[in-house]
Protein backbone atom coordinates (compact mmCIF):
# COMPACT_ATOMS: atom_id res chain seq x y z
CA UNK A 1 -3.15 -4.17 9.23
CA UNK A 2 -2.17 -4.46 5.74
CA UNK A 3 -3.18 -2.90 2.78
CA UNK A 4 -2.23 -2.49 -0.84
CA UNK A 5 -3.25 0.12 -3.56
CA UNK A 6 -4.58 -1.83 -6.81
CA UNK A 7 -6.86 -1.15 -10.15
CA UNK A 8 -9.17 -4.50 -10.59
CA UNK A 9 -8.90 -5.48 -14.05
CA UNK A 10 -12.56 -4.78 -16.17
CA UNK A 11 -14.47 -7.09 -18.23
CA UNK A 12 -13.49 -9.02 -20.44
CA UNK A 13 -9.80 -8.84 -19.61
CA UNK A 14 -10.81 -10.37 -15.68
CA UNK A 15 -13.16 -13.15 -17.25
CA UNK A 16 -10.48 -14.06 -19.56
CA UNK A 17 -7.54 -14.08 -16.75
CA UNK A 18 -9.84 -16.07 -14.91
CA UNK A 19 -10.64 -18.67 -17.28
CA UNK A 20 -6.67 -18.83 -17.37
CA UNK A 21 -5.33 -19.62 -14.25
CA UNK A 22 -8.52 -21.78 -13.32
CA UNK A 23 -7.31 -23.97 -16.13
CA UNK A 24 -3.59 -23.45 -15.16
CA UNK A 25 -4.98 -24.41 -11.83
CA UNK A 26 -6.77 -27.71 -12.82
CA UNK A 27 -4.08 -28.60 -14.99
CA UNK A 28 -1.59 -28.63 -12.45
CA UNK A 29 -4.09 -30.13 -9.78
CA UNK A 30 -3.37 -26.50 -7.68
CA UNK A 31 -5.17 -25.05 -5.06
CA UNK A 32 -8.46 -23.09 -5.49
CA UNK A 33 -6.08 -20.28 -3.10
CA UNK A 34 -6.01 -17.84 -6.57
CA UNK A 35 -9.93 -16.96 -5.86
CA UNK A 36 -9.26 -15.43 -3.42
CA UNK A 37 -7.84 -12.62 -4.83
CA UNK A 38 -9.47 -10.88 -7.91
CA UNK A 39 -7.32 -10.27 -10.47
CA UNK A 40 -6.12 -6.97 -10.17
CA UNK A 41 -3.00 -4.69 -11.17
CA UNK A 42 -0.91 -4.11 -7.95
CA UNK A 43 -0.17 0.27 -7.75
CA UNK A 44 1.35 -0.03 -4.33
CA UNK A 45 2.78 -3.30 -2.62
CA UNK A 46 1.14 -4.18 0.82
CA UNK A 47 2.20 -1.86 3.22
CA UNK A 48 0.97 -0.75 6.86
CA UNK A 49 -1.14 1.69 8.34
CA UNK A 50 -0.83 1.89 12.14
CA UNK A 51 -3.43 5.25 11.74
CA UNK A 52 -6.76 4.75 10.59
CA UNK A 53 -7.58 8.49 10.16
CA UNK A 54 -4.28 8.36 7.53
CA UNK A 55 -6.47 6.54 5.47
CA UNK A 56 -8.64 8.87 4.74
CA UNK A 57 -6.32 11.59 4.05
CA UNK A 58 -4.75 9.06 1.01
CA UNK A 59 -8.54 8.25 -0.29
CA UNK A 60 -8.89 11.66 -0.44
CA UNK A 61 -5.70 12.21 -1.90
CA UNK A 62 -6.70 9.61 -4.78
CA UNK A 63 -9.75 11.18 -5.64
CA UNK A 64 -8.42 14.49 -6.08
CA UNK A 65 -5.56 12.47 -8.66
CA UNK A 66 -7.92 11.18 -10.26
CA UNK A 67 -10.04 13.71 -10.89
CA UNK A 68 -7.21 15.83 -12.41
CA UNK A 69 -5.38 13.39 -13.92
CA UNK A 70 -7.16 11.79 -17.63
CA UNK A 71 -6.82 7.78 -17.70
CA UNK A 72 -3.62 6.69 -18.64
CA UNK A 73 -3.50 3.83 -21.57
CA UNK A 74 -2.26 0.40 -19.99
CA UNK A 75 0.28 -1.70 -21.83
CA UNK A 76 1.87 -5.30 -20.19
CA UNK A 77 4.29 -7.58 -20.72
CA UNK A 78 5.07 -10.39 -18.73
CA UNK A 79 3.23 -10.83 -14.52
CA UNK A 80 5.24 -10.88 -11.64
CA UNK A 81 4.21 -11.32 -7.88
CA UNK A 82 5.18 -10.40 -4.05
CA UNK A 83 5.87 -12.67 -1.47
């Protein structure tokens, strides 16, 4: 299975990226396949787990970061994607 590390964007920043690419979308007579996916800021490309009980070992590792780490301010430029 596949899984990928990410920080969903907050209100209003997801509303607003929303309205966006809905309008990109329509514009451009796209496919509705962008909600499927809530906007989001990717921390760790998809990777594989073949262990479940790994998984809890790195949510436990991330809630020991966070909780001695303060928030971080955000800054972007540009968007990019994986394939």
């Amino acid at each position: 299975m596949l899984y990928h590390l990410a920080y969903p964007l907050p209100e209003p920043v997801r509303a607003a990226h929303m309205a966006l690419v809905a309008d990109v979308a329509k514009r451009f007579r796209i496919r509705a396949e962008y909600k499927k996916v809530e906007p989001h800021l990717t921390l760790k490309t998809p990777f594989e787990e073949v262990d479940p009980d790994r998984l809890g070992a790195l949510d436990t590792l991330l809630d020991r970061f966070a909780a001695t780490h303060a928030p971080a301010p955000l800054a972007f430029k540009g968007f990019g994607y994986f394939r």
